[in-house]
N, C-alpha and C. Protein backbone atom coordinates (compact mmCIF):
# COMPACT_ATOMS: atom_id res chain seq x y z
N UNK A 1 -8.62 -2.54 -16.29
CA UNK A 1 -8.11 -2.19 -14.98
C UNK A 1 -9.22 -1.53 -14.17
N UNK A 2 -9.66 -1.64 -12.84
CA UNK A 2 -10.15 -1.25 -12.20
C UNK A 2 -9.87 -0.09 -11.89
N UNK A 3 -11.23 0.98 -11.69
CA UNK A 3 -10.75 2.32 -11.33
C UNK A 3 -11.31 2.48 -9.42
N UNK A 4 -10.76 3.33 -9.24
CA UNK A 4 -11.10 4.04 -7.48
C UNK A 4 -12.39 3.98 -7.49
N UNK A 5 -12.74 2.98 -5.98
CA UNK A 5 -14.25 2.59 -5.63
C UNK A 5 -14.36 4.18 -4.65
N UNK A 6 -13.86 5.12 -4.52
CA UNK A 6 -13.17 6.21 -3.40
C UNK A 6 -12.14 6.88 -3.67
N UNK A 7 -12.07 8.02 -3.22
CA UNK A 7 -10.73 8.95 -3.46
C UNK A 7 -10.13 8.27 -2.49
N UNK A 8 -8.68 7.98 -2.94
CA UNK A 8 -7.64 7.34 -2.70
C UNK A 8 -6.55 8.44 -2.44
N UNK A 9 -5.96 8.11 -1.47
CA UNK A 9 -4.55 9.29 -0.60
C UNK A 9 -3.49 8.70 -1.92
N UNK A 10 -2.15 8.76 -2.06
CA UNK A 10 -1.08 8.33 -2.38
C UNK A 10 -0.70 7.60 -1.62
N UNK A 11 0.55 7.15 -1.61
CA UNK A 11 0.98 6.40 -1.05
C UNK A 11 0.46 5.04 0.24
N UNK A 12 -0.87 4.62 -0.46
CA UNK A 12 -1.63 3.52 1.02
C UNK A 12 -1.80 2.31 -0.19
N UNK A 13 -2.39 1.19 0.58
CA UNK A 13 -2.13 0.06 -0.19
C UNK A 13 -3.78 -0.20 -0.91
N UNK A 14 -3.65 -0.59 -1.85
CA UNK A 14 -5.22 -0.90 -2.42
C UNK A 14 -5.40 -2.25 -2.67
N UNK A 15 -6.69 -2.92 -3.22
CA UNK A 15 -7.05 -4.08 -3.44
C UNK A 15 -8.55 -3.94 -4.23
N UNK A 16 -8.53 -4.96 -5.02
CA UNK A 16 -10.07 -4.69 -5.31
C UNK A 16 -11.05 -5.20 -4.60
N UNK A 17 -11.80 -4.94 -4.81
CA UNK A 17 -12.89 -5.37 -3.75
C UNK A 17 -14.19 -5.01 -4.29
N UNK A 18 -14.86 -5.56 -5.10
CA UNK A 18 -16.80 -5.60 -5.28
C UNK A 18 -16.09 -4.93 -7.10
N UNK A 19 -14.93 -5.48 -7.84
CA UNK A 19 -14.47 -4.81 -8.59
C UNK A 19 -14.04 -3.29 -8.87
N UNK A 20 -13.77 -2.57 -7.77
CA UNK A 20 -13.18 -1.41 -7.54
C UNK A 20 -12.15 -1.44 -6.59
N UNK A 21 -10.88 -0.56 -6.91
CA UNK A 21 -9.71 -0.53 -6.05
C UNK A 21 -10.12 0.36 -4.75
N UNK A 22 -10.06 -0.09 -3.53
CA UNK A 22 -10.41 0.48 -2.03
C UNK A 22 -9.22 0.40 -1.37
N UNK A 23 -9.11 0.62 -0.15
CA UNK A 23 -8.42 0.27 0.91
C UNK A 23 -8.51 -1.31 1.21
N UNK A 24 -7.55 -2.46 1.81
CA UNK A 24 -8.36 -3.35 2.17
C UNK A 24 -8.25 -3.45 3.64
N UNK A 25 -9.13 -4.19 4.30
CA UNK A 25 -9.38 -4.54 5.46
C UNK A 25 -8.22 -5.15 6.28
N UNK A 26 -8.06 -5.23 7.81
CA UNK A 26 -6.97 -6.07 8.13
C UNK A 26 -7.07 -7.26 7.93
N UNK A 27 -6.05 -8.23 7.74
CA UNK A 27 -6.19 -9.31 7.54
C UNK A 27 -6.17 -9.74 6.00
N UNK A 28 -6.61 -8.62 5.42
CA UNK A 28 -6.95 -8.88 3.81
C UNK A 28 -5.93 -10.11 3.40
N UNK A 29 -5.96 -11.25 2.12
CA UNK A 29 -5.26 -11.74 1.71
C UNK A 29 -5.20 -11.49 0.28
N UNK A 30 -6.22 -10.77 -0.19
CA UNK A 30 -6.08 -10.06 -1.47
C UNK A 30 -4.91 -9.52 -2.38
N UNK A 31 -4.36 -9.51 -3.57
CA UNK A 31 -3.50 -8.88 -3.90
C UNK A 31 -3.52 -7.60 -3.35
N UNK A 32 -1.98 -7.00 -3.22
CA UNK A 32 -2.71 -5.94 -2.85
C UNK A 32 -0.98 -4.61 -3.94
N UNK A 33 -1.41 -3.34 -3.92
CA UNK A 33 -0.78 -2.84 -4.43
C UNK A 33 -0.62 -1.46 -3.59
N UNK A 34 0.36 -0.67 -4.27
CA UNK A 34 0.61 0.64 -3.56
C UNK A 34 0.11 1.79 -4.42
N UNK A 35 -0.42 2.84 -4.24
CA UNK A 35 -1.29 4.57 -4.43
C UNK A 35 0.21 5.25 -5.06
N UNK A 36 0.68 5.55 -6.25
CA UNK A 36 1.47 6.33 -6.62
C UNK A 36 1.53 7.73 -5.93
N UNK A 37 -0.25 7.90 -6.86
CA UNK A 37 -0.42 9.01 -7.10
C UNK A 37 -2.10 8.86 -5.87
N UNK A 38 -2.66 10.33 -5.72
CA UNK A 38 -4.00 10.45 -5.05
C UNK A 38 -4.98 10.06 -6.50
N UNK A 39 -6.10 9.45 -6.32
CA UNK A 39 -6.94 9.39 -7.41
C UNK A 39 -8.46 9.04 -6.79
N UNK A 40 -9.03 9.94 -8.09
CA UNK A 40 -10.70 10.24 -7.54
C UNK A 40 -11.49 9.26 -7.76
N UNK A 41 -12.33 8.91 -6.72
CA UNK A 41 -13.67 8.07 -7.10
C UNK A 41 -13.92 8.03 -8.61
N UNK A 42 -13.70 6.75 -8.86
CA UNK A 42 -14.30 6.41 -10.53
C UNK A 42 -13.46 6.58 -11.30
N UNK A 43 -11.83 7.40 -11.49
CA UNK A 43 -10.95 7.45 -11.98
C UNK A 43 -9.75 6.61 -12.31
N UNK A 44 -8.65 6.99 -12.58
CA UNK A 44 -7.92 5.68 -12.98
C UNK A 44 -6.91 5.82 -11.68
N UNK A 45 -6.41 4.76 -11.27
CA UNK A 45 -5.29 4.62 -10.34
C UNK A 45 -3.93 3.91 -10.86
N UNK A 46 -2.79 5.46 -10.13
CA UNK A 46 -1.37 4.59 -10.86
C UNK A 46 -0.99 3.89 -9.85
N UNK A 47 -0.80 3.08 -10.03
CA UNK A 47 -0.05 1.87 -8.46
C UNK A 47 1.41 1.05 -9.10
N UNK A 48 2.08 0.99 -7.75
CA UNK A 48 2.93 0.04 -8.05
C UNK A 48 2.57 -1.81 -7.38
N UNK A 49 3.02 -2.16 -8.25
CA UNK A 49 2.63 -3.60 -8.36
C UNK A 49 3.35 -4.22 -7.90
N UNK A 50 4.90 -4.13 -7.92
CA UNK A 50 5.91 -5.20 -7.27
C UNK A 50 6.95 -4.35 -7.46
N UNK A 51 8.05 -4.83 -6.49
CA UNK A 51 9.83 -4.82 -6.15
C UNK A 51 9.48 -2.67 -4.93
N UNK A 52 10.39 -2.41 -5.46
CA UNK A 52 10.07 -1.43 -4.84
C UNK A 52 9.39 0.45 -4.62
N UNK A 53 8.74 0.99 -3.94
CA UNK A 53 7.87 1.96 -4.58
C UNK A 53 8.39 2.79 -3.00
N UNK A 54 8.45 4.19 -3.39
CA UNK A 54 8.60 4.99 -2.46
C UNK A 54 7.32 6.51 -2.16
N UNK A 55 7.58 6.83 -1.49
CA UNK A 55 6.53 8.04 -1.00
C UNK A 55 7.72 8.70 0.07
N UNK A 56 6.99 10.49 0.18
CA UNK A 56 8.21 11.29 0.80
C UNK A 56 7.42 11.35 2.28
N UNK A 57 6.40 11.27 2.16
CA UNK A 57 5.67 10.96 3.61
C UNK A 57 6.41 9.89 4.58
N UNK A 58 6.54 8.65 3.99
CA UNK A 58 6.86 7.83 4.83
C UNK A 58 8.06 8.10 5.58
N UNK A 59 8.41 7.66 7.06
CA UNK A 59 9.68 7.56 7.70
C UNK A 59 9.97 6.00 8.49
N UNK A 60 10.46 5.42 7.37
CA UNK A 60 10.80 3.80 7.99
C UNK A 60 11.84 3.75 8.07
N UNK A 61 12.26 2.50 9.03
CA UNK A 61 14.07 2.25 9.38
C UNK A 61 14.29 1.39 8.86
N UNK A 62 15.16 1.66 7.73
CA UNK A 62 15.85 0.70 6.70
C UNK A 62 16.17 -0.96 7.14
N UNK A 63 15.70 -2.01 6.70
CA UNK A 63 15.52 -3.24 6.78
C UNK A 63 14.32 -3.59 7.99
N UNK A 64 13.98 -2.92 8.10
CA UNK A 64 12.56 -3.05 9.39
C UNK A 64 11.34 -3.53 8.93
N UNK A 65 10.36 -4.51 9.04
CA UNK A 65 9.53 -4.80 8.31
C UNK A 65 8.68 -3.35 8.38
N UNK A 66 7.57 -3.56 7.56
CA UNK A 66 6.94 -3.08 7.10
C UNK A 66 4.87 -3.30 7.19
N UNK A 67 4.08 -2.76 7.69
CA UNK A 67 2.91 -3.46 7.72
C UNK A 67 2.06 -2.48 7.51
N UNK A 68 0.59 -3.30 7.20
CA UNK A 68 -0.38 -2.53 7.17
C UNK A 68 -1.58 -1.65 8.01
N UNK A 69 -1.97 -0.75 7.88
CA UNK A 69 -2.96 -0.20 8.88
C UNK A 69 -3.97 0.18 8.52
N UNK A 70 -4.91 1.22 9.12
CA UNK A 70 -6.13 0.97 8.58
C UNK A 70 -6.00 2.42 7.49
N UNK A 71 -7.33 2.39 7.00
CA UNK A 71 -7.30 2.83 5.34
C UNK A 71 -6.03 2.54 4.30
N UNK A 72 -5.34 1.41 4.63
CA UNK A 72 -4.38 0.88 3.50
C UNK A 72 -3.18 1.85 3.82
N UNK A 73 -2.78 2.57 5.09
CA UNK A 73 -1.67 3.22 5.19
C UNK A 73 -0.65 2.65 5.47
N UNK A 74 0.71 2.51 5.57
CA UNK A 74 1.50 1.39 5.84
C UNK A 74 2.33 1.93 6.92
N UNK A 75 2.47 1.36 7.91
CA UNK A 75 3.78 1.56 9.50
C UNK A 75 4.15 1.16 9.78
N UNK A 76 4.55 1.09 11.07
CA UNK A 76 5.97 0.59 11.66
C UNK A 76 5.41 -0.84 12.65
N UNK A 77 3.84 0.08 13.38
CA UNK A 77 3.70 -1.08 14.35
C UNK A 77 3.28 -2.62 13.86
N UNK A 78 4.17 -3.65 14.58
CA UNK A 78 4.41 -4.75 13.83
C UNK A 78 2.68 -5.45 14.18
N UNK A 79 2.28 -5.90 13.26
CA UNK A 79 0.62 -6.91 13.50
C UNK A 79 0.94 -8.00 12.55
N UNK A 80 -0.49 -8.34 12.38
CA UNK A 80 -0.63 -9.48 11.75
C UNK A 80 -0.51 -9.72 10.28
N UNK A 81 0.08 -8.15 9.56
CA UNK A 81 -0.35 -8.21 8.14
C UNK A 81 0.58 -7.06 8.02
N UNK A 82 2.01 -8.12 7.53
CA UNK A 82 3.53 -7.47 6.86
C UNK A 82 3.24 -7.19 5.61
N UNK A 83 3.58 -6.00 4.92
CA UNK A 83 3.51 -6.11 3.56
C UNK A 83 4.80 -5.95 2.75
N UNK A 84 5.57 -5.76 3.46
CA UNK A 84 7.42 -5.47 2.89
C UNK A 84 7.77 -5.46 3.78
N UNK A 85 9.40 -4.54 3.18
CA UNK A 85 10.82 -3.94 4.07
C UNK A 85 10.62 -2.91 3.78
N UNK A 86 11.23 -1.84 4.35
CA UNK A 86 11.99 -0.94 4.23
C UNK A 86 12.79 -1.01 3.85
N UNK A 87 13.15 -0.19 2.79
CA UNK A 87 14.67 -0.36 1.63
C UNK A 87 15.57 1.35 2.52
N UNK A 88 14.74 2.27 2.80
CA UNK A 88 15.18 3.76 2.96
C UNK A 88 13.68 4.24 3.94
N UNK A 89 14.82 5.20 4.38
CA UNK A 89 13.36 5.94 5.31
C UNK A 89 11.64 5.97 4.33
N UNK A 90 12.25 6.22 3.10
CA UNK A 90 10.83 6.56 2.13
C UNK A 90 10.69 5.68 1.37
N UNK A 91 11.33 4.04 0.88
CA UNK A 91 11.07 2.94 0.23
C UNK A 91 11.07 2.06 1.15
N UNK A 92 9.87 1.42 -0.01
CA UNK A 92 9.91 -0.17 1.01
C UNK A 92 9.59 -1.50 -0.29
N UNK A 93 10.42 -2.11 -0.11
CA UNK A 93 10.05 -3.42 -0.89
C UNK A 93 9.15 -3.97 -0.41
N UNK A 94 8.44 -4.11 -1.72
CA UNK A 94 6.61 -4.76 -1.41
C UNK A 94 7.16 -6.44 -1.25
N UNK A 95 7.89 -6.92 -2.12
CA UNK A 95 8.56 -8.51 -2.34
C UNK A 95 9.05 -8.78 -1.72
N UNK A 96 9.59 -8.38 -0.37
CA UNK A 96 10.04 -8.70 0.85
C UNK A 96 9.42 -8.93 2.01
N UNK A 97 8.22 -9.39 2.04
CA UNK A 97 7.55 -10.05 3.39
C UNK A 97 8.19 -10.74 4.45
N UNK A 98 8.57 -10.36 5.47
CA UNK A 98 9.32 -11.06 6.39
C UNK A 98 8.16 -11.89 7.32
């Protein structure tokens, strides 16, 4: 498993990239996964991989898509790169790309 190319926040989306988990870029088509936990440059990262993952930070409106922003944070404003739903203000199904 790849460890943090960078200290990583919780809850933002990662990807590997040059074989280390980063933020990815917009547009990315990369797998991509969600930051459980915060984790340090060179360390191990817990991520969720599929169905659904929550954080107490987030405030989304239940069935609202879901997208990406920059440093892998995820919001509301709709672009070019959906990564779920919103299940609850603080979950979002990653397997739900609208």
């Amino acid at each position: 498993m790849p460890v943090a190319g960078r200290d990583l926040q919780a809850g933002r989306l990662v990807t590997v990239i040059d074989g280390v988990l980063t933020y990815p870029v917009s547009g990315d088509e990369r797998p991509m996964w969600v930051t459980v936990s915060p984790a340090k440059e060179g360390g191990p990262v817990a991520m969720t991989t599929y169905g659904t993952c929550s954080h107490d930070d987030w405030s989304f409106d239940p069935g609202a898509p879901v997208f990406m922003g920059t440093t892998g944070k995820l919001i509301k404003t709709p672009n070019d790169s959906p990564v779920g739903v919103a299940v609850s203000e603080t979950e979002v199904n990653l397997d739900a790309v609208q």
